[in-house]
C-alpha atoms as a PDB file:
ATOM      1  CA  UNK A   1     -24.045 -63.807  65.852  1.00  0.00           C
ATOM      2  CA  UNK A   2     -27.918 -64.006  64.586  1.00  0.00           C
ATOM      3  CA  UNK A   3     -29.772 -61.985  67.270  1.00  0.00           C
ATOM      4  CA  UNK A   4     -26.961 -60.116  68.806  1.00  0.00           C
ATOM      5  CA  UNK A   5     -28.096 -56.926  67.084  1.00  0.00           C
ATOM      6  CA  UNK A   6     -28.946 -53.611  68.926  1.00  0.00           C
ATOM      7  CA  UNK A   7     -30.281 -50.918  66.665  1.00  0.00           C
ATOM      8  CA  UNK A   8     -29.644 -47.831  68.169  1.00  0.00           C
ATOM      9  CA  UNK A   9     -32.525 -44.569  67.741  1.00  0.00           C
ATOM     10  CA  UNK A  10     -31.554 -42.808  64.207  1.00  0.00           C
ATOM     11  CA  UNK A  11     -29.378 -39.472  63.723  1.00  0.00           C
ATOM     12  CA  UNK A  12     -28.421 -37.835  66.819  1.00  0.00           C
ATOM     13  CA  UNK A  13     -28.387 -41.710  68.500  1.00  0.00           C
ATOM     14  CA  UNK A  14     -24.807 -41.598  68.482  1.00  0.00           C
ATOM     15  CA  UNK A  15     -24.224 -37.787  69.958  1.00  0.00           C
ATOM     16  CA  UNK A  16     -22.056 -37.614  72.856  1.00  0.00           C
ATOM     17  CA  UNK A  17     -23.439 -37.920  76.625  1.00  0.00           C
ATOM     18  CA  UNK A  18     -20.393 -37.421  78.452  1.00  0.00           C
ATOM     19  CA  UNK A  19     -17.984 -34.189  78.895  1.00  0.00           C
ATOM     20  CA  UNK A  20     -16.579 -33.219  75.621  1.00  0.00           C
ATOM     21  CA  UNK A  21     -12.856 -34.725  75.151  1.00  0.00           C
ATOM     22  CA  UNK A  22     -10.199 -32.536  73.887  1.00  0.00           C
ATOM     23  CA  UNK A  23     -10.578 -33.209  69.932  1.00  0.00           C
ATOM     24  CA  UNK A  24      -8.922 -30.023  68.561  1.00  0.00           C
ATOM     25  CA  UNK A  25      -6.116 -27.873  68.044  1.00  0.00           C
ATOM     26  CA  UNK A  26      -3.228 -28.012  70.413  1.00  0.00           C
ATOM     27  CA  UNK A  27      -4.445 -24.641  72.596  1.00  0.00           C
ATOM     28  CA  UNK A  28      -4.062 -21.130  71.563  1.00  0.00           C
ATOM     29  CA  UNK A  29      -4.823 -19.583  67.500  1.00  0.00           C
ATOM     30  CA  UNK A  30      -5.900 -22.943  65.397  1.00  0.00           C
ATOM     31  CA  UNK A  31      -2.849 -24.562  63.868  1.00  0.00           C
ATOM     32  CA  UNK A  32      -3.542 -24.154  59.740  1.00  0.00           C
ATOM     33  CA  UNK A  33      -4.321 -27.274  58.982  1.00  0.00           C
ATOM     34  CA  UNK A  34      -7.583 -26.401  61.194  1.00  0.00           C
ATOM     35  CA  UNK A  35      -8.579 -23.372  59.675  1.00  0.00           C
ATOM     36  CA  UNK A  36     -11.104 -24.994  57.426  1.00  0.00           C
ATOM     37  CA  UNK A  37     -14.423 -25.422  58.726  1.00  0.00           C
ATOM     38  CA  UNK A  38     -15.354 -28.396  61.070  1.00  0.00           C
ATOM     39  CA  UNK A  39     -18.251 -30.736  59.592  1.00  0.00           C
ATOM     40  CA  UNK A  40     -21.411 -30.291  61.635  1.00  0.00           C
ATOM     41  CA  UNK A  41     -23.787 -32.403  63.342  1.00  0.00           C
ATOM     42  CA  UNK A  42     -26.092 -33.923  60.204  1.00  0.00           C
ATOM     43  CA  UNK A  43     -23.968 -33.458  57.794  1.00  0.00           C
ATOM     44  CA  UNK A  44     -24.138 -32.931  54.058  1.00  0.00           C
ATOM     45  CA  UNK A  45     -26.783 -33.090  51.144  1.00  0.00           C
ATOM     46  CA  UNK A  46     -30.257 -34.091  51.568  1.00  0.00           C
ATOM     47  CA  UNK A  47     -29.085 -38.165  50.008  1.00  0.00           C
ATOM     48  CA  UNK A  48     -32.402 -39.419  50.422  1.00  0.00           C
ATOM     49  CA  UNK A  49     -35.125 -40.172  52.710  1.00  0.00           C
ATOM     50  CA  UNK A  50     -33.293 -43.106  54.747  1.00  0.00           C
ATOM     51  CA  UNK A  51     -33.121 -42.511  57.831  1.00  0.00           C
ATOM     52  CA  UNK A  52     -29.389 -43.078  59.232  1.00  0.00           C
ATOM     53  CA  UNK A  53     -28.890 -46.184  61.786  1.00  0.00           C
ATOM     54  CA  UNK A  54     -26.730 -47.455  63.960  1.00  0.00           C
ATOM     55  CA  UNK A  55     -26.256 -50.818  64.856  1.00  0.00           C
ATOM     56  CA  UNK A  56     -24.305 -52.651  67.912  1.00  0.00           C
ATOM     57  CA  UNK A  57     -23.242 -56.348  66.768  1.00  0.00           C
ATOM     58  CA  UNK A  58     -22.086 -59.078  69.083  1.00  0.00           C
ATOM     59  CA  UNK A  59     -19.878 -61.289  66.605  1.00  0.00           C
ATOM     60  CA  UNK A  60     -18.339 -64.924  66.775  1.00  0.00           C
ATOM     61  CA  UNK A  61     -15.891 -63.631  64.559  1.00  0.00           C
ATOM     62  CA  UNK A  62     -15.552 -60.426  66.563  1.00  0.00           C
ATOM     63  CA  UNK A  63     -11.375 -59.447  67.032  1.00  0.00           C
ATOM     64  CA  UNK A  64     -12.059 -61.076  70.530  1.00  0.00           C
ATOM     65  CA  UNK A  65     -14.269 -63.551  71.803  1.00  0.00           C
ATOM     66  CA  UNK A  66     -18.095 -62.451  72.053  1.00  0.00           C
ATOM     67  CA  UNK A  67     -18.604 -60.689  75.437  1.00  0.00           C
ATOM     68  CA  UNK A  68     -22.308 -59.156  76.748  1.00  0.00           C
ATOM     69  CA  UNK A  69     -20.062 -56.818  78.373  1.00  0.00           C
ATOM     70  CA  UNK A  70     -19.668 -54.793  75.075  1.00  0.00           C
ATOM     71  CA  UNK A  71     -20.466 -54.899  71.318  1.00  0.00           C
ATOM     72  CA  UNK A  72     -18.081 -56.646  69.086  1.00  0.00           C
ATOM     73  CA  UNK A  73     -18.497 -53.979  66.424  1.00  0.00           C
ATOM     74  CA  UNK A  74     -20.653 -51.097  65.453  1.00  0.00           C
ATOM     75  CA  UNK A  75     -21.781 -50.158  62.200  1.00  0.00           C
ATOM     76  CA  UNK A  76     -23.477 -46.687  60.695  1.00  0.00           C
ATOM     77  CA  UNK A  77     -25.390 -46.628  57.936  1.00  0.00           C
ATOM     78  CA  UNK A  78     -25.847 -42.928  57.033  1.00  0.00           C
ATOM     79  CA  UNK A  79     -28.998 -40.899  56.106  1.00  0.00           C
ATOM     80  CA  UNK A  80     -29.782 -41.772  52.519  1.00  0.00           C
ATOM     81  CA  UNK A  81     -27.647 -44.953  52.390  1.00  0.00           C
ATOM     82  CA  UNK A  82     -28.163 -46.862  49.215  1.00  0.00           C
ATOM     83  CA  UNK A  83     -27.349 -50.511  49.645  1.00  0.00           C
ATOM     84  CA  UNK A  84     -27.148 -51.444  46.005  1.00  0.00           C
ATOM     85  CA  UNK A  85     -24.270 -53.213  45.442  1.00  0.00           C
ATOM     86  CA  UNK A  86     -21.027 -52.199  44.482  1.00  0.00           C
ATOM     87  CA  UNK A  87     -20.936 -51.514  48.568  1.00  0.00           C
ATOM     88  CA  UNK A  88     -18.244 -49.008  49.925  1.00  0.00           C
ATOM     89  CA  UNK A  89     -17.009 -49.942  53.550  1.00  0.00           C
ATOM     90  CA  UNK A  90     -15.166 -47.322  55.408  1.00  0.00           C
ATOM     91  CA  UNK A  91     -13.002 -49.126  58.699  1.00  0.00           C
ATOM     92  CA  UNK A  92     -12.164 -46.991  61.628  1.00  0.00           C
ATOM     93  CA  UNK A  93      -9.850 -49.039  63.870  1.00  0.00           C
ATOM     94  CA  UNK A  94      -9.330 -46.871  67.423  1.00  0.00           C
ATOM     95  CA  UNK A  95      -6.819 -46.397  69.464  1.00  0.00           C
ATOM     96  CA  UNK A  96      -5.405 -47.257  73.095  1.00  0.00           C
ATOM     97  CA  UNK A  97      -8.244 -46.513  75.754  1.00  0.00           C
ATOM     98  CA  UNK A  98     -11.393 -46.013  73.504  1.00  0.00           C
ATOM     99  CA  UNK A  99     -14.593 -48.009  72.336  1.00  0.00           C
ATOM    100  CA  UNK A 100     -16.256 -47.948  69.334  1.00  0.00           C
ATOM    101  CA  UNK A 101     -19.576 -46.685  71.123  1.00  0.00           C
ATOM    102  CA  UNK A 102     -17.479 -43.504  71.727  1.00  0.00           C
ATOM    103  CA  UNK A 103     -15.319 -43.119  68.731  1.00  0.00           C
ATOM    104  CA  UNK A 104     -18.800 -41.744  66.809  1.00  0.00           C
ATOM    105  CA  UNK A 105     -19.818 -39.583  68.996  1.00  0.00           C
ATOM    106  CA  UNK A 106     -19.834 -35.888  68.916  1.00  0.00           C
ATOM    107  CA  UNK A 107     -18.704 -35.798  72.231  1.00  0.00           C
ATOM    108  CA  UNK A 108     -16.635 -38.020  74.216  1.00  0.00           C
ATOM    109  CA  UNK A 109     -18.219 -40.454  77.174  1.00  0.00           C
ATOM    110  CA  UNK A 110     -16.864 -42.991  79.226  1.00  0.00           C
ATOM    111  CA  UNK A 111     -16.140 -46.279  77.951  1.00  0.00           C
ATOM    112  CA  UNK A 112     -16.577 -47.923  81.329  1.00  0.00           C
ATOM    113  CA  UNK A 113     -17.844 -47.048  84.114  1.00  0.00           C
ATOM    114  CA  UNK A 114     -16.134 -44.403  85.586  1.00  0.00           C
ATOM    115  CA  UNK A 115     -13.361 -44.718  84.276  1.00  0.00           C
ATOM    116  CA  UNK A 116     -13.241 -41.471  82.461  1.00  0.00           C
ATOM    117  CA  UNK A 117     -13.761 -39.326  79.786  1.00  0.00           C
ATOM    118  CA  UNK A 118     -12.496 -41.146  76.385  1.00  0.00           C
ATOM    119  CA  UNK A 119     -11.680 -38.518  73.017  1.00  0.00           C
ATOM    120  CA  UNK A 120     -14.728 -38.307  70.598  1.00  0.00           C
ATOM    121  CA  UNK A 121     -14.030 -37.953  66.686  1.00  0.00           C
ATOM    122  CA  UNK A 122     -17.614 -36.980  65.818  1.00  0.00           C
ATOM    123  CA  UNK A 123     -16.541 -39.929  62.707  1.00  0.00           C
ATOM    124  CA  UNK A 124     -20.644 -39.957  62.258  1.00  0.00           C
ATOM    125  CA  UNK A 125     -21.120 -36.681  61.735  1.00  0.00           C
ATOM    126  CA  UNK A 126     -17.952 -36.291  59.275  1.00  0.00           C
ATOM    127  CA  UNK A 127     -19.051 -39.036  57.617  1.00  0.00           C
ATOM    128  CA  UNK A 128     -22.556 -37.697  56.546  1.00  0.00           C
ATOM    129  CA  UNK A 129     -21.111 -34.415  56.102  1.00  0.00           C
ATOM    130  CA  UNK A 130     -19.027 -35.855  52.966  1.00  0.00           C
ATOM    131  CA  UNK A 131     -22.648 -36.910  51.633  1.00  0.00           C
ATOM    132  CA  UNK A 132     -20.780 -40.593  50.409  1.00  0.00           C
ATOM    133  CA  UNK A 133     -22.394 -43.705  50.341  1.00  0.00           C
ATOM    134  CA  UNK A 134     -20.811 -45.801  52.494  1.00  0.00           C
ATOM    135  CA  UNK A 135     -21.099 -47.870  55.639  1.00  0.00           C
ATOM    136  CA  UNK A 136     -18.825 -46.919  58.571  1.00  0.00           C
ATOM    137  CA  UNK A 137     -17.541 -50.606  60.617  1.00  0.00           C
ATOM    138  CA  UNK A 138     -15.946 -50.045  63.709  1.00  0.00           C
ATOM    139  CA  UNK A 139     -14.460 -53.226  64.812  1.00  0.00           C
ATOM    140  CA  UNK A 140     -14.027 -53.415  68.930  1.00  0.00           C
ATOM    141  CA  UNK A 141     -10.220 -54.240  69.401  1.00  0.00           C
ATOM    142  CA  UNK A 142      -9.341 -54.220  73.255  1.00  0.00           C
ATOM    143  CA  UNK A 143     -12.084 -52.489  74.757  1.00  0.00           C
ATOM    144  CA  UNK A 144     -10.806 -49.671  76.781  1.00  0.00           C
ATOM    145  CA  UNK A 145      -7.396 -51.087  77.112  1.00  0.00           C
ATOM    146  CA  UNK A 146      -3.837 -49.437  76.779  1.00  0.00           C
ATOM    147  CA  UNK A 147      -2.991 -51.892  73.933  1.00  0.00           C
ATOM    148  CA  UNK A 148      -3.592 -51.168  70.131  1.00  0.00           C
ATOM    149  CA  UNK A 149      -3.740 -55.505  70.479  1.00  0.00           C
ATOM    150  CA  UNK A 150      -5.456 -56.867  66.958  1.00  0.00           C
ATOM    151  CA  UNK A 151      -6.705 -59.886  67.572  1.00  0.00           C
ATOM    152  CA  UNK A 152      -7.958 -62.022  64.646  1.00  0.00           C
ATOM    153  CA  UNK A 153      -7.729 -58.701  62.906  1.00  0.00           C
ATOM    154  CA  UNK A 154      -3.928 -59.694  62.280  1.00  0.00           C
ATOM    155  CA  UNK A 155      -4.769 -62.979  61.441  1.00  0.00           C
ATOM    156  CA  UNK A 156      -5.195 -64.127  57.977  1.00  0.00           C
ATOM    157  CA  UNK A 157      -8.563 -63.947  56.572  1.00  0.00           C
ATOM    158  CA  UNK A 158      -9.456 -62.328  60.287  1.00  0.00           C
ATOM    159  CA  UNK A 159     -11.024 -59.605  58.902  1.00  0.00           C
ATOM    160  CA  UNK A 160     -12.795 -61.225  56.211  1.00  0.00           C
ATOM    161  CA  UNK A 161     -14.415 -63.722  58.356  1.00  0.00           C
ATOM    162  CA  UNK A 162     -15.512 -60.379  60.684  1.00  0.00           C
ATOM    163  CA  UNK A 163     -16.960 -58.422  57.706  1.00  0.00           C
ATOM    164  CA  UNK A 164     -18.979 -61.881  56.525  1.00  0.00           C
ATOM    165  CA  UNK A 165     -20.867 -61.814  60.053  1.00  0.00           C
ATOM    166  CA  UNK A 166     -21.322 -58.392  60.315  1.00  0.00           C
ATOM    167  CA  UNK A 167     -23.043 -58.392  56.536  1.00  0.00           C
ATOM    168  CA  UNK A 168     -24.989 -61.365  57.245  1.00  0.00           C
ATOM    169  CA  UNK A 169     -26.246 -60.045  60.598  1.00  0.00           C
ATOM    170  CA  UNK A 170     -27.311 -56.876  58.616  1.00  0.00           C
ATOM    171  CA  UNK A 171     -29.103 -58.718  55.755  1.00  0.00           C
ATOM    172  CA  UNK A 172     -32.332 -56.491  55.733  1.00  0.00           C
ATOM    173  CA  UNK A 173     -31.227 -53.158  55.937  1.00  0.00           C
ATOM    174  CA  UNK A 174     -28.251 -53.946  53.541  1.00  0.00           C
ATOM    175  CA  UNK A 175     -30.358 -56.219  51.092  1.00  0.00           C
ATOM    176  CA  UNK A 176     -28.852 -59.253  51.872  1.00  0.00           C
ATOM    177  CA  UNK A 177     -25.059 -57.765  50.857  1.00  0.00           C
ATOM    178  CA  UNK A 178     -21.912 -60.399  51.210  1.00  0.00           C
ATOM    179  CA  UNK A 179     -18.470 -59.792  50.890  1.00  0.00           C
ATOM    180  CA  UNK A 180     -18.661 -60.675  47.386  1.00  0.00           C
ATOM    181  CA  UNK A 181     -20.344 -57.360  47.001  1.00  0.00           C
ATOM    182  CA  UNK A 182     -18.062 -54.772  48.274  1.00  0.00           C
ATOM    183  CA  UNK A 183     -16.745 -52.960  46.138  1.00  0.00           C
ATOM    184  CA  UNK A 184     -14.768 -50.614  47.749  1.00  0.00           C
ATOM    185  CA  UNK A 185     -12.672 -50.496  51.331  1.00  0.00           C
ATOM    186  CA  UNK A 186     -11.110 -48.061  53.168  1.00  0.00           C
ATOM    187  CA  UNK A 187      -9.251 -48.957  56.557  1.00  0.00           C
ATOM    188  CA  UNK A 188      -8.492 -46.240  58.782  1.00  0.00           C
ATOM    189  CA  UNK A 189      -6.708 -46.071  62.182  1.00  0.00           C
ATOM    190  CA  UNK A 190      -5.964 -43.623  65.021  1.00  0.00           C
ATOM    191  CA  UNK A 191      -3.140 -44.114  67.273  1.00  0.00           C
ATOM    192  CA  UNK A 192      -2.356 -47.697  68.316  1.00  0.00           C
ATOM    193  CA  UNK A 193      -5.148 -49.230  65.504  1.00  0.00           C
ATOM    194  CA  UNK A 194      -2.284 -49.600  63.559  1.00  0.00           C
ATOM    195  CA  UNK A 195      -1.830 -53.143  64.498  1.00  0.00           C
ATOM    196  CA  UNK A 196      -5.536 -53.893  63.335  1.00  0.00           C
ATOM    197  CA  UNK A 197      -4.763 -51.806  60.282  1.00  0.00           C
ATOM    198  CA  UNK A 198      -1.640 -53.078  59.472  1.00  0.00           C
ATOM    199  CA  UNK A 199      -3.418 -56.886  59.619  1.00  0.00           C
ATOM    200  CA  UNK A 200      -6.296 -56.182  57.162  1.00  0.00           C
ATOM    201  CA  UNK A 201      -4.467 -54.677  54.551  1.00  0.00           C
ATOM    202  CA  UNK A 202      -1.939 -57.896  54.460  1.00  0.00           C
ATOM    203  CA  UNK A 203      -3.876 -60.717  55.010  1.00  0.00           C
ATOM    204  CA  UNK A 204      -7.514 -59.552  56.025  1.00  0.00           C
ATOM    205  CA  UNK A 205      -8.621 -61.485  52.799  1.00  0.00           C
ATOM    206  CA  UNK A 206     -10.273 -58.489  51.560  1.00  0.00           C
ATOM    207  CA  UNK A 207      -8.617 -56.029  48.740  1.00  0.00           C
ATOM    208  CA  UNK A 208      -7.958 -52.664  50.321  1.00  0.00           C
ATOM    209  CA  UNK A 209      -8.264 -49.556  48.162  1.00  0.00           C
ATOM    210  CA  UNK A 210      -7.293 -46.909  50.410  1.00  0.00           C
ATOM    211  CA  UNK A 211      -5.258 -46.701  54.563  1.00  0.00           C
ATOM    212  CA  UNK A 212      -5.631 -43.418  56.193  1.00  0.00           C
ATOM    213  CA  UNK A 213      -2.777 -43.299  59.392  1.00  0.00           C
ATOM    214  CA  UNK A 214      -3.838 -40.806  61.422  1.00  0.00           C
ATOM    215  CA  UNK A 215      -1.073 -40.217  64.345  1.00  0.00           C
ATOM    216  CA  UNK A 216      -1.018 -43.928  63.839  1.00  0.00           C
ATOM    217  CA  UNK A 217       2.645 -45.088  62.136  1.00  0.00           C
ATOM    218  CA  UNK A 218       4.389 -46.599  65.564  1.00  0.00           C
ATOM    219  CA  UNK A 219       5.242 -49.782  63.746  1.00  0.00           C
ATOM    220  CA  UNK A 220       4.409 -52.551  61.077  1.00  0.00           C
ATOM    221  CA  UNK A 221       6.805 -50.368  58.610  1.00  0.00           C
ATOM    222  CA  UNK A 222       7.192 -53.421  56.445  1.00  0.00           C
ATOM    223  CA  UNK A 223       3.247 -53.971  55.895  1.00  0.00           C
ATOM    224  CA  UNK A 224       2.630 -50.239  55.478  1.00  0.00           C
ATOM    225  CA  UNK A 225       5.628 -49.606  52.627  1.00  0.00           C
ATOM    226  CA  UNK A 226       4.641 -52.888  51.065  1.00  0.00           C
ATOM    227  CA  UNK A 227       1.646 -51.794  50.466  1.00  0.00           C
ATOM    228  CA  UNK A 228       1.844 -48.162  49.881  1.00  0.00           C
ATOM    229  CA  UNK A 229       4.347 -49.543  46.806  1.00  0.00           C
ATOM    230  CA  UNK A 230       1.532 -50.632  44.700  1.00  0.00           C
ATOM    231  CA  UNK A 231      -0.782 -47.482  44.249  1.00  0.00           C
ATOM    232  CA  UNK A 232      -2.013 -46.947  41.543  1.00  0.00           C
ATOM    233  CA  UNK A 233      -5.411 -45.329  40.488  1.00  0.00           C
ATOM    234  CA  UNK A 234      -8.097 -45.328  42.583  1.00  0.00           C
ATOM    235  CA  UNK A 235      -6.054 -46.209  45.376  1.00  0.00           C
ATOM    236  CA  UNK A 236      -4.371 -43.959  48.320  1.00  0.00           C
ATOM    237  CA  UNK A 237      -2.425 -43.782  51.449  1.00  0.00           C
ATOM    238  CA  UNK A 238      -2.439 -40.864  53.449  1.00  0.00           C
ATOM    239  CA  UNK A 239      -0.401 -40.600  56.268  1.00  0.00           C
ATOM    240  CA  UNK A 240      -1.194 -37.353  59.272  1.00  0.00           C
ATOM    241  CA  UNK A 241       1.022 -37.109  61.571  1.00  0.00           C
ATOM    242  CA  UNK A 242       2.316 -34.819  64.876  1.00  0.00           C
ATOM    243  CA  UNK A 243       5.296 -33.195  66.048  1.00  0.00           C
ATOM    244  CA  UNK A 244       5.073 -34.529  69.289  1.00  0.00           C
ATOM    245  CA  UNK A 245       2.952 -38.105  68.998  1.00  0.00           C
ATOM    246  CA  UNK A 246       5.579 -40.249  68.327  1.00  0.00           C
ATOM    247  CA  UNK A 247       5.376 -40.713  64.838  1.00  0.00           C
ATOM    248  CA  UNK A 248       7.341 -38.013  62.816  1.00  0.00           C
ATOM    249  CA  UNK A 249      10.577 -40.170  62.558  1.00  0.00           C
ATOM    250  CA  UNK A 250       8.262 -43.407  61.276  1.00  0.00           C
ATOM    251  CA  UNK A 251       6.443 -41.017  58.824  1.00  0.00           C
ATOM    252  CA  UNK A 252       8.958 -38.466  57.391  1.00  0.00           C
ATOM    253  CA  UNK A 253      11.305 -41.291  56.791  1.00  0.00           C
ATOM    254  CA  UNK A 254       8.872 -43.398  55.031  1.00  0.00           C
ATOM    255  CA  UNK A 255       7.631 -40.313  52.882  1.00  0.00           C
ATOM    256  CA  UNK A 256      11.719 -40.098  51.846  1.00  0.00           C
ATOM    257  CA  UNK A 257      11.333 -43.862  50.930  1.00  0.00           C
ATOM    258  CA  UNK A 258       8.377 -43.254  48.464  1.00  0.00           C
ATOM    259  CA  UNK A 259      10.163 -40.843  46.573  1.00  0.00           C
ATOM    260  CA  UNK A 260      11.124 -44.275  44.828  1.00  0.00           C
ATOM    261  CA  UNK A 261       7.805 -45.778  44.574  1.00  0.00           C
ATOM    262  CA  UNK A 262       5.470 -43.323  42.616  1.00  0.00           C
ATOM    263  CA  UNK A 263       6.022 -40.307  40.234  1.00  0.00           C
ATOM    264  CA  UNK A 264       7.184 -37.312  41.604  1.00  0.00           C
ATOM    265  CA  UNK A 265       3.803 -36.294  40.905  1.00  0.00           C
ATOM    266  CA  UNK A 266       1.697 -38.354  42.891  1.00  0.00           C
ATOM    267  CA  UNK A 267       3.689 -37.821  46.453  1.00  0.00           C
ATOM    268  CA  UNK A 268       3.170 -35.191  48.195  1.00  0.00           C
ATOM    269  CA  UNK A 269       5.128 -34.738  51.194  1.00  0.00           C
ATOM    270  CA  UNK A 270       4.172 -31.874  53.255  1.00  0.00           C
ATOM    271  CA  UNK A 271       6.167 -31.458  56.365  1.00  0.00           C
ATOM    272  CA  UNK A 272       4.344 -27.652  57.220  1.00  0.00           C
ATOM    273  CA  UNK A 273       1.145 -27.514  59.030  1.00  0.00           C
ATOM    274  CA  UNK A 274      -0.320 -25.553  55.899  1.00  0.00           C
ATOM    275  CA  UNK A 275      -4.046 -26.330  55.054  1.00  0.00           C
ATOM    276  CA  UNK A 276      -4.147 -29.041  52.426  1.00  0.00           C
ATOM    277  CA  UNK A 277      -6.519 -27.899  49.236  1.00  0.00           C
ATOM    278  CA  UNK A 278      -8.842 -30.475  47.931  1.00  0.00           C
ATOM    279  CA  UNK A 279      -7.008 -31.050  44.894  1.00  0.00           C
ATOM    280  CA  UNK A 280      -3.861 -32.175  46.904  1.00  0.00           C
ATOM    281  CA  UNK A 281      -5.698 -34.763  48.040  1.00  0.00           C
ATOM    282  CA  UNK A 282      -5.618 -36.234  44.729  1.00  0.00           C
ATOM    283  CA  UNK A 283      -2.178 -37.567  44.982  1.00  0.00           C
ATOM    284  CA  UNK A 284      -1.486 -41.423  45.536  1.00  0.00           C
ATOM    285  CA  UNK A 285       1.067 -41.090  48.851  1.00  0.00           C
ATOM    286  CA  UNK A 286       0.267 -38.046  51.101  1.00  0.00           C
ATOM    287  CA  UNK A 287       2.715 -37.295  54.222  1.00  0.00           C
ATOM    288  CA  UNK A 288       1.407 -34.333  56.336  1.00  0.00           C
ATOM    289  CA  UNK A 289       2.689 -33.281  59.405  1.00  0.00           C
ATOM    290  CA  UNK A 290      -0.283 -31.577  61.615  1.00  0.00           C
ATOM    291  CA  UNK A 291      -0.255 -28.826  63.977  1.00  0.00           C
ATOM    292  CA  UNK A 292      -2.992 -30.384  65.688  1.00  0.00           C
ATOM    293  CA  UNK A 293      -3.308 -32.759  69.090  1.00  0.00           C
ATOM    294  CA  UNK A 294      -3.124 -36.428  68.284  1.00  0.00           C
ATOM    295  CA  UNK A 295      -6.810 -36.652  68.992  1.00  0.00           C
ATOM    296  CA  UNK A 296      -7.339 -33.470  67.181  1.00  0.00           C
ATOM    297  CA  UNK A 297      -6.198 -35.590  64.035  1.00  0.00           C
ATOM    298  CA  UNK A 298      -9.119 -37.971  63.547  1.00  0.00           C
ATOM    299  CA  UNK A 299     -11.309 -35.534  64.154  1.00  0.00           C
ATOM    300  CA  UNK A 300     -10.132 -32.994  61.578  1.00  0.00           C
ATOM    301  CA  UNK A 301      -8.862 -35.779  58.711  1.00  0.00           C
ATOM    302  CA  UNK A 302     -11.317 -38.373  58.856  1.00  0.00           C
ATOM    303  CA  UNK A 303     -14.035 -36.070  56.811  1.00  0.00           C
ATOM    304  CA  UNK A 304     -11.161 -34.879  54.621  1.00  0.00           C
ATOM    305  CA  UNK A 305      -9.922 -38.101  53.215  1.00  0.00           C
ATOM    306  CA  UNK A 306     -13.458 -39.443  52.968  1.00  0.00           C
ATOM    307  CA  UNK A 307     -14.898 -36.595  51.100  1.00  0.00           C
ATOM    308  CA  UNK A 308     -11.920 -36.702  48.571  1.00  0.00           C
ATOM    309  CA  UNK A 309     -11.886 -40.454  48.380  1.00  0.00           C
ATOM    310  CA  UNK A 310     -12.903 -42.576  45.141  1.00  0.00           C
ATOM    311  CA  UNK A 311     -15.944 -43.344  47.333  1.00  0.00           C
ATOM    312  CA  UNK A 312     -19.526 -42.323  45.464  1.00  0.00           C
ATOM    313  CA  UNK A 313     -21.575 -39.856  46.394  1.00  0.00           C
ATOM    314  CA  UNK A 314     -25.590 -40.610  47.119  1.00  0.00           C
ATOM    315  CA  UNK A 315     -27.299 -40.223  44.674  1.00  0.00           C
END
């Protein structure tokens, strides 16, 4: 929607304002998937002199109809963001009770007013700590809602249509980009995104290359396995889960599933809370169980699986 575009102050723009939101371990010694160090507020390698940006879109082809109540979308553009096509998108779909205003933050706020304290992921922050060049898009599902409801997301072409407006509405900072131009997606999801996420990597209309579940595989079994099936290189599904989210049965059976789908050697099904090395990342299907909360995930994996992705560093 051409002039529904708020850009927010640079950097520390999207820090937290509100009481910080339990986004850690589970209470007590760190589990040891935690036990590597937490990215910090600025991130990685100098990438340029950019300054990073965030902007607040109200879209026609938003998941839900176009409200003044609330942005449609948010995207951040990091500090030394190169626009030059190929262009590599990184999705974050949230969860039930959350906005995307939030979801960046260091620290968690409310959503609406007064209504309390929503979990933070700090996904900004991670995200310029991996030093990749890539746009974050945070699509609003149902703002502040106990529903993981999709929308046009889980229509076909939904997100295609979404990711055309928000490109066009960003023409100058991204060079006049198009769809036609990415190169490169990754859709994420916490929690009850999985809906959203489920509906852009079947029918969005755009080619995924990698879906990151974090605490997130409560249903659409049949879209995740029929898509995990066709890895290959330079394409990934990882898969975090908890002991006590709701999601172990989901995820350790579909990790026993995939021992038919790739070579042994590019599953790795890890059902400790040991601390993944860097190189393990390199496999096609990863199934971890974490010893972290199920907002602890996002904020602990996010950075991981973006820093290990196929996605280019700045140059």
């Amino acid at each position: 929607m051409r002039g529904a575009i708020l850009a927010l102050a640079v950097g520390a723009a999207v820090a937290g304002c509100g009481s910080t939101a339990a986004t850690g371990g589970d209470g007590g010694a760190p589990p040891d998937d935690l036990s590597a160090s937490e990215p910090t507020d600025g991130g990685g390698g100098d990438g340029g002199s950019a300054a990073a940006a965030t902007y607040l879109l109200t879209l026609d082809a938003g998941a839900f109809p176009p409200t003044t109540a609330h942005p449609s979308a948010l995207v951040y553009l990091p500090r030394g963001f190169d626009p030059t096509p190929p262009l590599s998108v990184v999705v974050f779909i949230h969860g039930f009770s959350n906005c995307v205003e939030n979801v960046v933050r260091d620290a968690g706020g409310e959503c609406t007013p007064d209504g309390g304290t929503r979990a933070a992921y700090a996904l900004s922050a991670q995200l310029e700590a991996t030093n990749k060049n890539a746009l974050l898009l945070v699509p609003e599902i149902d703002y502040d809602q106990q529903t993981g409801a999709p929308g046009t997301l889980g229509t076909s072409d939904g997100f295609q249509a979404l990711l055309a407006e928000t490109l066009a509405d960003l023409a100058g900072p991204l060079n006049g980009a198009t769809v036609a131009d990415v190169g490169t997606l990754i859709v994420t999801s916490h929690s009850g995104g999985y809906q959203a996420a489920a509906g852009i990597a079947s029918k969005g209309g755009v080619p995924v290359d990698e879906i990151d579940l974090f605490d997130s595989l409560y249903g659409n079994i049949t879209d995740f396995d029929n898509w995990a099936k066709a890895v290959g290189p330079g394409k990934r599904f990882t898969d975090f889960y908890t002991s006590g989210g709701g999601t172990l049965s989901n995820s350790q059976a579909m990790a026993t599933r995939a021992q038919a789908w790739v070579p042994a050697t590019q599953l790795l099904d890890d059902r400790t809370t040991a601390t993944l090395t860097d190189a393990e990342y390199a496999h096609e299907l990863i199934f971890k169980l974490s010893g972290l909360s199920h907002d602890g995930v996002p904020a602990y994996y996010f950075g991981k699986v973006i820093g290990t992705s196929v996605l280019a560093p700045k140059k």
